[in-house]
C-alpha atoms as a PDB file:
ATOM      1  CA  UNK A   1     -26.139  10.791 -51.775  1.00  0.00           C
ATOM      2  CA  UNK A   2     -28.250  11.934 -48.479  1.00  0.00           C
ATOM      3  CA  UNK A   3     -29.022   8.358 -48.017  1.00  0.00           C
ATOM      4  CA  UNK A   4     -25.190   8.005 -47.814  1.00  0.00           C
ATOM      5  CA  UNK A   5     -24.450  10.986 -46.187  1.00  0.00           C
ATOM      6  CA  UNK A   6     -27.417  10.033 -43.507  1.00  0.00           C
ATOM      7  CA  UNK A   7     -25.760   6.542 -42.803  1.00  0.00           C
ATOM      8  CA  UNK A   8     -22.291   7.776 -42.373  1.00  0.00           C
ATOM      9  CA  UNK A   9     -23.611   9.776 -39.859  1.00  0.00           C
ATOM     10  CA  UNK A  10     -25.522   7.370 -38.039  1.00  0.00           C
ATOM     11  CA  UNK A  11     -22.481   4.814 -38.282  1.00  0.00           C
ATOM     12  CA  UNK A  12     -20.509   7.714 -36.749  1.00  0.00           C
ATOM     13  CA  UNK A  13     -23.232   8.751 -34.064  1.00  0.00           C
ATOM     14  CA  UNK A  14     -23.067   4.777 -33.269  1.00  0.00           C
ATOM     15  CA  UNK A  15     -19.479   4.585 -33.104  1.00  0.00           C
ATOM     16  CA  UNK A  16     -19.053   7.479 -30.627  1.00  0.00           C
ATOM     17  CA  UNK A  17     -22.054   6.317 -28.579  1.00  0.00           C
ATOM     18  CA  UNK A  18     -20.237   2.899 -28.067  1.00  0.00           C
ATOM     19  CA  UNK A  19     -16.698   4.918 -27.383  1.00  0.00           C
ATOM     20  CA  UNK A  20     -18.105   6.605 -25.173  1.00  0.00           C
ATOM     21  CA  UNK A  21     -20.386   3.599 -23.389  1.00  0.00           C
ATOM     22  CA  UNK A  22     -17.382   0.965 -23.163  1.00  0.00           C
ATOM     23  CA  UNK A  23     -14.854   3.988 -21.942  1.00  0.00           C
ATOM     24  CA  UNK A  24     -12.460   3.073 -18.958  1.00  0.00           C
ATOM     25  CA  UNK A  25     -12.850   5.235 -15.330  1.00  0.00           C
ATOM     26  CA  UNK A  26      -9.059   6.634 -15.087  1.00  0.00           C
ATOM     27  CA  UNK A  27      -8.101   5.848 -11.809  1.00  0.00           C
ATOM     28  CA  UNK A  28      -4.791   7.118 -10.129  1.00  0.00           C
ATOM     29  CA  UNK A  29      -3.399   6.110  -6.903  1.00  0.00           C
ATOM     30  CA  UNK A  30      -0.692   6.820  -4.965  1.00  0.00           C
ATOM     31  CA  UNK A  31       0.561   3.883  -4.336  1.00  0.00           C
ATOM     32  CA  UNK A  32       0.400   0.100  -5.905  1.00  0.00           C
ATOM     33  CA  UNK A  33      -0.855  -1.847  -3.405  1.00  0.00           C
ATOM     34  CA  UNK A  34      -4.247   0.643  -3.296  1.00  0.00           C
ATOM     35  CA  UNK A  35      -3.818   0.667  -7.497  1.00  0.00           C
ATOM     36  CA  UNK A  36      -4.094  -3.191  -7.051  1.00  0.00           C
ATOM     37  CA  UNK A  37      -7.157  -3.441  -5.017  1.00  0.00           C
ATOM     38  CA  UNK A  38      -8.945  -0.787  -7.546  1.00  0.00           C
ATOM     39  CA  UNK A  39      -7.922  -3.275 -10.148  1.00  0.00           C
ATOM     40  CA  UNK A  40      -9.480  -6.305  -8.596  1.00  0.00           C
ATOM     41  CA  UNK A  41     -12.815  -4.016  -7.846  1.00  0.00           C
ATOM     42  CA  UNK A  42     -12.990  -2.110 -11.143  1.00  0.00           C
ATOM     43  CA  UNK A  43     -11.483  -5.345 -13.469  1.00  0.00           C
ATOM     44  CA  UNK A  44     -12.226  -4.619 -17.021  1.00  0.00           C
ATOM     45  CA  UNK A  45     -13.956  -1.005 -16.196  1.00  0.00           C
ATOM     46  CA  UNK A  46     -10.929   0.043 -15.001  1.00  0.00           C
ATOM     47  CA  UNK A  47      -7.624   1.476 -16.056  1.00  0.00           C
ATOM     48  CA  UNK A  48      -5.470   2.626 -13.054  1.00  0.00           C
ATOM     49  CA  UNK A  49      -2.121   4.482 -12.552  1.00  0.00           C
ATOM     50  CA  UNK A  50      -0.336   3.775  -9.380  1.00  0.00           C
ATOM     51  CA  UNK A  51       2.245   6.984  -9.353  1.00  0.00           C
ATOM     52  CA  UNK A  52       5.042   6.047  -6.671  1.00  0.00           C
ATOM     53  CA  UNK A  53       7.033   3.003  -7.952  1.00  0.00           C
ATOM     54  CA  UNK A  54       6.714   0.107  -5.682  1.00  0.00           C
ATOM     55  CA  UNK A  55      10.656   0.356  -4.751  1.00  0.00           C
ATOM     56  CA  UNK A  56      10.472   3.211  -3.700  1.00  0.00           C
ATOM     57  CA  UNK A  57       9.654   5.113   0.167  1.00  0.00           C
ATOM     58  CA  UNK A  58       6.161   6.277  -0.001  1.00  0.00           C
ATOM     59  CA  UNK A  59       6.828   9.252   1.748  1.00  0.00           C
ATOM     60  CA  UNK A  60       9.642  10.656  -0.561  1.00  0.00           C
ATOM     61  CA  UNK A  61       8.052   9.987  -4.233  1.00  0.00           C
ATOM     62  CA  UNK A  62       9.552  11.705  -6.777  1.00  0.00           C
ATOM     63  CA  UNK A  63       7.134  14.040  -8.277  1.00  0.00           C
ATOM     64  CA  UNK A  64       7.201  13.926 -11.475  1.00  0.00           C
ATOM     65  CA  UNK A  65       5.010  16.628 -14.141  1.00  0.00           C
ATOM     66  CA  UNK A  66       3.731  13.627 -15.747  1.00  0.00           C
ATOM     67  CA  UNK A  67       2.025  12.877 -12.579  1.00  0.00           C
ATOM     68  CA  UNK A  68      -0.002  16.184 -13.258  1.00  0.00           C
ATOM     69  CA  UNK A  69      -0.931  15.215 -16.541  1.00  0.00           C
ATOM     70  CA  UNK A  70      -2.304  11.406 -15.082  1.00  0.00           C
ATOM     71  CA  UNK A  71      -3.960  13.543 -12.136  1.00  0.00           C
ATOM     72  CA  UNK A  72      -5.610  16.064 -14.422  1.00  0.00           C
ATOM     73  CA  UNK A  73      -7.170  12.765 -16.632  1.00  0.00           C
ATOM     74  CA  UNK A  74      -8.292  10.909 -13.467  1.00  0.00           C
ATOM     75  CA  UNK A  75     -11.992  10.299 -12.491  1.00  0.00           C
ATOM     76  CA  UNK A  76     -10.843   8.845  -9.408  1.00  0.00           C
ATOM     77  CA  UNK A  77      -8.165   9.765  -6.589  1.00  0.00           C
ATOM     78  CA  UNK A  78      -7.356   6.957  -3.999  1.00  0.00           C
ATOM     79  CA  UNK A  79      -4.896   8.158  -1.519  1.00  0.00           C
ATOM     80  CA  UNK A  80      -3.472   6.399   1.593  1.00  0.00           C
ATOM     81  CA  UNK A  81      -4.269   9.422   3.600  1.00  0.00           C
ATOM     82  CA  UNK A  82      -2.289   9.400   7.682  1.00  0.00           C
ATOM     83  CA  UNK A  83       0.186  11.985   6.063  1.00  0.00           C
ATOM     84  CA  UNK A  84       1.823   9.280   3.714  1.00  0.00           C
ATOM     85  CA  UNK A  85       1.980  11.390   1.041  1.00  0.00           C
ATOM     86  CA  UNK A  86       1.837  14.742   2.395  1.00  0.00           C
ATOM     87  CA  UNK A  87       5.547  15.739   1.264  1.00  0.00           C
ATOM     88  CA  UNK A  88       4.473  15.166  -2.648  1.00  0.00           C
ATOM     89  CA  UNK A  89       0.902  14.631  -3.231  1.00  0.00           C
ATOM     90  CA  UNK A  90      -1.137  18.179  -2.557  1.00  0.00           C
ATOM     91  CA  UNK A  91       1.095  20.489  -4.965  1.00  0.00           C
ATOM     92  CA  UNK A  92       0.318  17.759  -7.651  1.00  0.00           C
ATOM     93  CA  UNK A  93      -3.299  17.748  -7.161  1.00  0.00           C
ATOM     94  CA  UNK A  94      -3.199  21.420  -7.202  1.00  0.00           C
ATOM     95  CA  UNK A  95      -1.307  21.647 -10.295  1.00  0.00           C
ATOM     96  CA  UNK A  96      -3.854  18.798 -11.782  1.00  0.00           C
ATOM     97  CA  UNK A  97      -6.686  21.488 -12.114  1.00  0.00           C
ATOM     98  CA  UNK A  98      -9.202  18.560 -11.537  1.00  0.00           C
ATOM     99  CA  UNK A  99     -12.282  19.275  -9.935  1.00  0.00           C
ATOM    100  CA  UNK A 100     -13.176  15.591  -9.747  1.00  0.00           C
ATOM    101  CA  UNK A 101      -9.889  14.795  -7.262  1.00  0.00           C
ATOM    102  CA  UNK A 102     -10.528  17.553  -4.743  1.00  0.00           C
ATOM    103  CA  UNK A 103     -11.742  16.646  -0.966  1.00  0.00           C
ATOM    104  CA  UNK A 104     -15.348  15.963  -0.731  1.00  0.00           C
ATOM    105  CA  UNK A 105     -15.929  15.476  -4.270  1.00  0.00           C
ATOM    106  CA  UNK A 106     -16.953  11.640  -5.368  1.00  0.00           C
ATOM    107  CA  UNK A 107     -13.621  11.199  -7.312  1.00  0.00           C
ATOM    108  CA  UNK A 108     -11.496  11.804  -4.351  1.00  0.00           C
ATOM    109  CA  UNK A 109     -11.235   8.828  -1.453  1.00  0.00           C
ATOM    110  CA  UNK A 110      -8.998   8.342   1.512  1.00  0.00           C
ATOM    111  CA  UNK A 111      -8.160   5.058   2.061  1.00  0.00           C
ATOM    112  CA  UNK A 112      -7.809   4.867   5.805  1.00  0.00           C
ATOM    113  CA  UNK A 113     -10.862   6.196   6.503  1.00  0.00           C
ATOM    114  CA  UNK A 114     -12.729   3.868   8.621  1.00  0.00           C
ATOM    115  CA  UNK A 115      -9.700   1.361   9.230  1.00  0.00           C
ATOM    116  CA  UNK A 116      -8.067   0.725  12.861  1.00  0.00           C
ATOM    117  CA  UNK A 117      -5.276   3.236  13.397  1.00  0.00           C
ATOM    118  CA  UNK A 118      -2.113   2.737  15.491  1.00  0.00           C
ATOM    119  CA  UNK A 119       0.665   4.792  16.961  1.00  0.00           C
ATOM    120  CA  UNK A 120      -1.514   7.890  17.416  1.00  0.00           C
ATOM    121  CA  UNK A 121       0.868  10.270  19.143  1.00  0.00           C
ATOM    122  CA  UNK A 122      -0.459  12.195  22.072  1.00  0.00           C
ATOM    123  CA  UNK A 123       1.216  15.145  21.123  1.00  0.00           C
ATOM    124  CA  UNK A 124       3.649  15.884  18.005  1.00  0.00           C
ATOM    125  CA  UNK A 125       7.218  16.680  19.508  1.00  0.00           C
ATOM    126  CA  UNK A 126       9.857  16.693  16.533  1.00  0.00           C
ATOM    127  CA  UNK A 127      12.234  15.380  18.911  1.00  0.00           C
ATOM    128  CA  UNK A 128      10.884  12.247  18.854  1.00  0.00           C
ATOM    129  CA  UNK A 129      11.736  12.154  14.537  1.00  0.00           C
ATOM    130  CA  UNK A 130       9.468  12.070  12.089  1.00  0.00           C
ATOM    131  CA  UNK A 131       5.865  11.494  13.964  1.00  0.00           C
ATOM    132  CA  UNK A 132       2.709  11.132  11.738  1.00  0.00           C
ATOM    133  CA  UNK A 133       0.640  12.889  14.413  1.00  0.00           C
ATOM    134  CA  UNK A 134      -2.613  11.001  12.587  1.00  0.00           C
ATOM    135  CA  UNK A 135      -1.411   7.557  13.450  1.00  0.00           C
ATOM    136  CA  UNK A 136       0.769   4.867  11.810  1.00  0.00           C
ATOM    137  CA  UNK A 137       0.391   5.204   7.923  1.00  0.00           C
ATOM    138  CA  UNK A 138       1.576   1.893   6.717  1.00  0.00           C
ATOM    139  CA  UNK A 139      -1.762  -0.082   7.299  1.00  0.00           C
ATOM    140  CA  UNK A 140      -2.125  -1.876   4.394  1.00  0.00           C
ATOM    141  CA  UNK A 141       0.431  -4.432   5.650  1.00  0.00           C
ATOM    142  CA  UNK A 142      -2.228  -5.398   7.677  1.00  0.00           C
ATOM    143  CA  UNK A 143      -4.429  -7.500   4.617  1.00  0.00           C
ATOM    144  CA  UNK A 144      -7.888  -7.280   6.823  1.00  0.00           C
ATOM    145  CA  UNK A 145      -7.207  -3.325   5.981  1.00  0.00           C
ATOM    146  CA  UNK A 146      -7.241  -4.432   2.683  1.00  0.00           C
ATOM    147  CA  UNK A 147     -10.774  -5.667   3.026  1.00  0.00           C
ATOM    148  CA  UNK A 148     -11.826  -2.462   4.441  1.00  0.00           C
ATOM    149  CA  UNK A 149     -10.521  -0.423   1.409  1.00  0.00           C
ATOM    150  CA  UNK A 150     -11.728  -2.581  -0.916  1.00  0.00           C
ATOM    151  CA  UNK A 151     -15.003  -1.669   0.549  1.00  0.00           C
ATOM    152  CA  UNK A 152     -13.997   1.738   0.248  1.00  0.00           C
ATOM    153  CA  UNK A 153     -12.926   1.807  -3.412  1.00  0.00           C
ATOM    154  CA  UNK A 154     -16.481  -0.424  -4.166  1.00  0.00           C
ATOM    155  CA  UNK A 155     -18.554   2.321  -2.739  1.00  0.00           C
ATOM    156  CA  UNK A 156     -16.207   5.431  -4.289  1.00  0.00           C
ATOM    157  CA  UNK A 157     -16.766   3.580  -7.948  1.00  0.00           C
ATOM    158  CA  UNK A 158     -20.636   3.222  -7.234  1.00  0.00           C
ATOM    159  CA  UNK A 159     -21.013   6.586  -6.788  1.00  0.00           C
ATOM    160  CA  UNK A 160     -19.383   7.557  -9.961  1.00  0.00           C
ATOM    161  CA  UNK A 161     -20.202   4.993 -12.213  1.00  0.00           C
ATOM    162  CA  UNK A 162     -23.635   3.693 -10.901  1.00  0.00           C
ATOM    163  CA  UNK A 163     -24.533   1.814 -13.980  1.00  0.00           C
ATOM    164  CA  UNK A 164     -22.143  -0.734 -13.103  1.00  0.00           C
ATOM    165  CA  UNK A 165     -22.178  -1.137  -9.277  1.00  0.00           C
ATOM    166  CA  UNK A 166     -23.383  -4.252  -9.280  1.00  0.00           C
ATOM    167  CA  UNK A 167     -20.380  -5.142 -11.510  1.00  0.00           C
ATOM    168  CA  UNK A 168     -18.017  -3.829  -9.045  1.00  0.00           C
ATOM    169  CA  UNK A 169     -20.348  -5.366  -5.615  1.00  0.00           C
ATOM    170  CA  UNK A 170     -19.726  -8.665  -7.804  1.00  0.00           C
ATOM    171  CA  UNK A 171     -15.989  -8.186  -7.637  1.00  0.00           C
ATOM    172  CA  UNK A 172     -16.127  -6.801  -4.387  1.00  0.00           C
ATOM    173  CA  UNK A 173     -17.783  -9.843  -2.864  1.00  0.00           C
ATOM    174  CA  UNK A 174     -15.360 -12.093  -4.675  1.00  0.00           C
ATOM    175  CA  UNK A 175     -12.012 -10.273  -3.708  1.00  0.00           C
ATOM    176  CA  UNK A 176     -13.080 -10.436  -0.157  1.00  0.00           C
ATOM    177  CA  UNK A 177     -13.951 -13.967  -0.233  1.00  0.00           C
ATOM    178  CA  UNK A 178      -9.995 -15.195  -1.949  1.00  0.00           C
ATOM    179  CA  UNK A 179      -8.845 -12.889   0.892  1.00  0.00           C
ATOM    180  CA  UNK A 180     -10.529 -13.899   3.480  1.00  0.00           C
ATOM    181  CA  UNK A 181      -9.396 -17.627   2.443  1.00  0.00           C
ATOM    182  CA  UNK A 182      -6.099 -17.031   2.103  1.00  0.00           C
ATOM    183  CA  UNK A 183      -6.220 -14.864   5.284  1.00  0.00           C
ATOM    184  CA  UNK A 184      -7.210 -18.139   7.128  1.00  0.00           C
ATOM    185  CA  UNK A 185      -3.647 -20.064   5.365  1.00  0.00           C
ATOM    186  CA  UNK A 186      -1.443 -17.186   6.619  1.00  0.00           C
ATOM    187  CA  UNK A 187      -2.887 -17.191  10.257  1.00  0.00           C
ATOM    188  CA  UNK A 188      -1.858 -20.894  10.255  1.00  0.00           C
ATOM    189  CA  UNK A 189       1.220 -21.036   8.555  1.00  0.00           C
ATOM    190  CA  UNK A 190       2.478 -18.260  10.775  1.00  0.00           C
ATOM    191  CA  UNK A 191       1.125 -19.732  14.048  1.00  0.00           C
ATOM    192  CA  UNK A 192       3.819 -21.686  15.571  1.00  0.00           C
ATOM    193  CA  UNK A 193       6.118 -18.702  15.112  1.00  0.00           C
ATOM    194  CA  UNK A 194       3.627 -16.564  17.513  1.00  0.00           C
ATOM    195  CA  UNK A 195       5.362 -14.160  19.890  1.00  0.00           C
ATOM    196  CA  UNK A 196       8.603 -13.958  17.835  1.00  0.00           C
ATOM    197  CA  UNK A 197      10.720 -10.779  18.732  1.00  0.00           C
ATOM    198  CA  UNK A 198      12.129  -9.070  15.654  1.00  0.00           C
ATOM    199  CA  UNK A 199      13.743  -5.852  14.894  1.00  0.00           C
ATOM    200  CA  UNK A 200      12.714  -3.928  11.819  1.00  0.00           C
ATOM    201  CA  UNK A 201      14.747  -0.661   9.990  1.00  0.00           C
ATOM    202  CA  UNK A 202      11.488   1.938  10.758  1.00  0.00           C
ATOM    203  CA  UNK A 203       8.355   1.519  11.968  1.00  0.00           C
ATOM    204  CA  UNK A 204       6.753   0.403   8.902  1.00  0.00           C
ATOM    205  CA  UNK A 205       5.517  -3.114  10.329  1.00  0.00           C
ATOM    206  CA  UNK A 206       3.627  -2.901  13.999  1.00  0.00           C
ATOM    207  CA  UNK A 207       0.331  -3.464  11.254  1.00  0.00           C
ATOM    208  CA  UNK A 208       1.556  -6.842  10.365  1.00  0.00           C
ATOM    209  CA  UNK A 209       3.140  -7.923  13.428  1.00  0.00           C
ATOM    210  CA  UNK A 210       0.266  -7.186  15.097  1.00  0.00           C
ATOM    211  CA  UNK A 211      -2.159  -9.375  13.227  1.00  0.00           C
ATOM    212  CA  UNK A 212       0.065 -11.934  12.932  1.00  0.00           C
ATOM    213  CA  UNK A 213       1.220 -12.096  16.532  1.00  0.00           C
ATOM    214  CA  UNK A 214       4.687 -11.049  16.346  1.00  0.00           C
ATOM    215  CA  UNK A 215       6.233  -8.986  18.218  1.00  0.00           C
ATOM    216  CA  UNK A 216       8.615  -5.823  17.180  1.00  0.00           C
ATOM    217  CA  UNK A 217      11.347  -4.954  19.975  1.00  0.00           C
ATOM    218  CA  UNK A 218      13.170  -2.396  18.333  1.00  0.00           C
ATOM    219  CA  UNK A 219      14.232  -0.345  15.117  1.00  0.00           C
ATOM    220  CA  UNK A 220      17.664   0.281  13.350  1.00  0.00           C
ATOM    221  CA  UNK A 221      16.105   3.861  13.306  1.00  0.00           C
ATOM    222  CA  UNK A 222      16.737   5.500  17.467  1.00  0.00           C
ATOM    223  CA  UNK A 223      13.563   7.582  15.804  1.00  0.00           C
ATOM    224  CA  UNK A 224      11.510   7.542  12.551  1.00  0.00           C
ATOM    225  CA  UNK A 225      12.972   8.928   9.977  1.00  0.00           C
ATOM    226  CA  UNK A 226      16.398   8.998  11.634  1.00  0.00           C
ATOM    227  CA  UNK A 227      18.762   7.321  10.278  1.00  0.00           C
ATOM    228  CA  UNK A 228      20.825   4.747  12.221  1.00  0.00           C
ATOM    229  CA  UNK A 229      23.551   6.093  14.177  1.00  0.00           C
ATOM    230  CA  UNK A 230      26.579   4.006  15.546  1.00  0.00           C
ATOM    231  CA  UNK A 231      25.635   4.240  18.852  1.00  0.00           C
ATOM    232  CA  UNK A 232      22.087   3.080  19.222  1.00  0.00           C
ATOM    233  CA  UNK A 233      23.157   0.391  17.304  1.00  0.00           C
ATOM    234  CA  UNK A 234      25.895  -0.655  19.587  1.00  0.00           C
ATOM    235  CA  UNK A 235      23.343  -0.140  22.270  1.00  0.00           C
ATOM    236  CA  UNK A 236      20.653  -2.539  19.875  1.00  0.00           C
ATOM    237  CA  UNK A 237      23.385  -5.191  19.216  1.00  0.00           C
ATOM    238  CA  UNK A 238      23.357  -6.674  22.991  1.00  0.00           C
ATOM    239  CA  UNK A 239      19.636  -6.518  23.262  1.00  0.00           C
ATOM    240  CA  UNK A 240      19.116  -8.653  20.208  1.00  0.00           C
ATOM    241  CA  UNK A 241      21.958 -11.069  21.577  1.00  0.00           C
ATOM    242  CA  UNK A 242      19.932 -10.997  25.054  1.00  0.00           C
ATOM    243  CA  UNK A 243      16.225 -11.740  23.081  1.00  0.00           C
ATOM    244  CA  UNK A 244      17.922 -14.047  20.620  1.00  0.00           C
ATOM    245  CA  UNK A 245      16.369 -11.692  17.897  1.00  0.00           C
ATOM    246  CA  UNK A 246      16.069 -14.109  14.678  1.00  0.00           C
ATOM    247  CA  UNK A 247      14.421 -11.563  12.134  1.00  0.00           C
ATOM    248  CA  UNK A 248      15.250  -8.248  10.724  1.00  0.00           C
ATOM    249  CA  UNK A 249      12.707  -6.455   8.518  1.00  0.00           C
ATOM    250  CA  UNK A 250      13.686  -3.919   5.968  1.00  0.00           C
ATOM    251  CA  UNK A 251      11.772  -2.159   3.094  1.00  0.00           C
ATOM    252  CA  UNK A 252      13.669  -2.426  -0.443  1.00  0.00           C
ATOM    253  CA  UNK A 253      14.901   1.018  -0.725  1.00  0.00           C
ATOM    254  CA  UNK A 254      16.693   1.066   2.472  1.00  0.00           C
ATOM    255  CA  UNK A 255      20.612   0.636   2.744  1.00  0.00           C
ATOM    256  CA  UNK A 256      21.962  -2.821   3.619  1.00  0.00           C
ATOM    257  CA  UNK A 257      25.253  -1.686   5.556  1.00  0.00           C
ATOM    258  CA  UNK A 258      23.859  -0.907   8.682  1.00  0.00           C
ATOM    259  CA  UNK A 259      20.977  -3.884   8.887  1.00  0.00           C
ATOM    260  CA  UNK A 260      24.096  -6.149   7.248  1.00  0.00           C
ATOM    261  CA  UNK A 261      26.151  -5.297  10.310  1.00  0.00           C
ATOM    262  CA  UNK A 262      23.612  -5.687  12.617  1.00  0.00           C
ATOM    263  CA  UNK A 263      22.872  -9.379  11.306  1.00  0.00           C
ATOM    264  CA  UNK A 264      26.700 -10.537  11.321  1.00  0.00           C
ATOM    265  CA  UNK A 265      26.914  -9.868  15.199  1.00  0.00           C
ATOM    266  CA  UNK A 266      24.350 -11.131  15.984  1.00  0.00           C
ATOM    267  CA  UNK A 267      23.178 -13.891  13.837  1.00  0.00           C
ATOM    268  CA  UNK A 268      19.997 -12.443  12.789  1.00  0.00           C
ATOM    269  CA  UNK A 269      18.419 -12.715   8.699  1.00  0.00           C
ATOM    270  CA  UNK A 270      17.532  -9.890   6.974  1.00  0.00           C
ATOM    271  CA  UNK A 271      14.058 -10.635   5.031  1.00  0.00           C
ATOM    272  CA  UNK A 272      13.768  -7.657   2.480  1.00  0.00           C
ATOM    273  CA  UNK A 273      10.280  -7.492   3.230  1.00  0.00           C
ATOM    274  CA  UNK A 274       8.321  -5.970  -0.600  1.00  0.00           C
ATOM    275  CA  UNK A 275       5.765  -3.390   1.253  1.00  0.00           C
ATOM    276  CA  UNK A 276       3.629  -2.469  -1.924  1.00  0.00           C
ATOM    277  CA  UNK A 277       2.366  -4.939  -4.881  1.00  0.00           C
ATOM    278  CA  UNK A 278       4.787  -5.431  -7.753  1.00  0.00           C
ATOM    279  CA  UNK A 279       7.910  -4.506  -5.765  1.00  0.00           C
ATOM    280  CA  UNK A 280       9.291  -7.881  -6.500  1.00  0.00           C
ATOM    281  CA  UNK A 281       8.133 -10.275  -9.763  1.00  0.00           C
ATOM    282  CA  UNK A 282       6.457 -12.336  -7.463  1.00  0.00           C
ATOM    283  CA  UNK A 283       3.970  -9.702  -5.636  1.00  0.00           C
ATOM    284  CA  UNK A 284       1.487  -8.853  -8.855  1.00  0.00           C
ATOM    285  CA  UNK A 285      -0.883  -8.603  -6.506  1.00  0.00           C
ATOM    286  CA  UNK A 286      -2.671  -7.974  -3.078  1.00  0.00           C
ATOM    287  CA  UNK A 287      -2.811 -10.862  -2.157  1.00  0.00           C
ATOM    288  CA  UNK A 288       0.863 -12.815  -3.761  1.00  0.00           C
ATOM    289  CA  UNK A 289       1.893  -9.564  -1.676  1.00  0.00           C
ATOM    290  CA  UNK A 290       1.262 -11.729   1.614  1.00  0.00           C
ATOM    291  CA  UNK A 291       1.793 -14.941   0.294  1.00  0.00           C
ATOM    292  CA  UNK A 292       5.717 -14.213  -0.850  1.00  0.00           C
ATOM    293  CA  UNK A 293       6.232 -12.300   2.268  1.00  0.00           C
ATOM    294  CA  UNK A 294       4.988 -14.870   5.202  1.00  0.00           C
ATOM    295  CA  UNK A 295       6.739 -17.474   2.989  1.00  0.00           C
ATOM    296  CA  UNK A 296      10.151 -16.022   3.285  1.00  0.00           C
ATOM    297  CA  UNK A 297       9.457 -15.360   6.934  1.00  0.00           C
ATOM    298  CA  UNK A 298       8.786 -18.867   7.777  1.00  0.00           C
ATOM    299  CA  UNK A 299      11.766 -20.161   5.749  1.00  0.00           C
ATOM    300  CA  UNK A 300      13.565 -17.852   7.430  1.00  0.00           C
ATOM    301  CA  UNK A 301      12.786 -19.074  11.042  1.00  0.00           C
ATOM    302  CA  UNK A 302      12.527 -22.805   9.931  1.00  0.00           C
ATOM    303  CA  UNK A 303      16.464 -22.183   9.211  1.00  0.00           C
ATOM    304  CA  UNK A 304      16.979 -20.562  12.668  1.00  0.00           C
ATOM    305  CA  UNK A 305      14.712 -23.337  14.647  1.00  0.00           C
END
């Protein structure tokens, strides 16, 4: 019997140990397209929870208590950071009671740390609408950004799980290489469109017009966060006749009446442009992201040309 008794234990001491060994790093981020770089860092040692749905505006997620629960779970915060998710995020982390999540801790990581900001504002003056007075937030529609927080989330995981960094410098190394690759097919696909003016609905694209050489010349919006009014876009209508404005760019949760209306005068196509990974079937991924969205671009101007 205490042989028996002595083996059950040891089966059961095994059995935990080996629970315990092969257990996933809970990872939460705010938003899918930093989920999906965490996924193609961490792979198989990995189980992440993006919390805002990728169809909907980053800055207004709804909150939900379950995101406490996720939060309170999570070995790992990844955050966009720029004031993104200032309207939503802090109250949850709060309510998460996780001392692993909180700011200078290892399990807590700002994504835009490090990467290129844009659109710092001088001063904040709420006249001018909704300012992020830290820069542009939306720079990981810029995919050498990506690279950068991949670097990020590589180092983050290292630190917390240091058993398996080489594991995640492996995946790290090969990530960057595919994107760097494909990087090098966008530039050239989107070459002989360089310099072309387009309009977008907010300033959500200056990051990826200004890698890829295009050139934004107004917004739907008279001021982030403003929604369109009839008369700046009677006053937009002419200039977009004048600069023979081909493209407008909208995010998926924005309304279509006013970027509709805009198009039929003046002759313009709307590309519904899917700003975070999985917010159409065809973007499971960083890097399908780019390639579905610089596809429908082109196709787009090869109609106009």
């Amino acid at each position: 019997m205490k042989i028996k008794y002595h083996m059950c234990l040891c089966l059961l001491f095994v059995l935990s140990w080996a629970s315990v060994a092969h257990a996933k790093l809970n990872v939460v981020a705010t938003t899918s397209d930093l989920g999906a770089i965490a996924r193609e860092i961490g792979k198989d040692k990995v189980e992440v929870t993006s919390l805002a749905k990728p169809t909907e505006d980053p800055h207004f997620v709804d909150a939900k208590p379950s995101f406490i629960v996720k939060l309170n779970k999570a070995d790992m915060l990844i955050e966009g950071g720029l004031h993104l998710e200032i309207g939503w995020l802090p109250n949850l982390v709060v309510g998460a009671r996780n001392q692993k999540i909180l700011t200078g801790n290892s399990g807590y990581l700002i994504a835009s740390a490090g990467v290129p900001i844009i659109e710092v504002p001088t001063s904040v003056d709420r006249a001018k609408g909704d300012v992020h007075p830290l820069g542009n937030p939306h720079f990981m529609l810029d995919p050498l950004n990506g690279k950068i927080v991949a670097m990020h989330i590589c180092d983050q995981l290292c630190q917390i799980d240091a058993a398996n960094c080489n594991y995640y410098k492996d995946n790290l190394k090969d990530f960057t290489k595919r994107l760097e690759q494909k990087f090098s097919e966008w530039q050239k696909t989107l070459e002989p469109f360089r310099g072309t003016k387009i309009v977008t609905y907010h300033k959500t694209f200056p990051y990826f017009a200004n890698r890829f050489n295009l050139n934004v010349v107004g917004t739907l919006e008279p001021k982030p966060g403003i929604p369109p009014s009839p008369t700046h876009i009677n006053s937009l209508i002419p200039m977009m006749k004048n600069e023979g404005i081909k493209l407008i760019l909208i995010e998926p949760f924005r309304e279509r009446k006013t970027p509709e209306f805009a198009a039929s005068q003046t002759g313009a196509k709307i590309i519904v442009f899917p700003i975070m990974v999985g917010s159409q079937k065809e973007t499971g991924d960083y890097l399908s992201l780019f390639d579905y969205t610089i596809n429908q671009i082109v196709s787009a101007l090869k109609a106009k040309s």
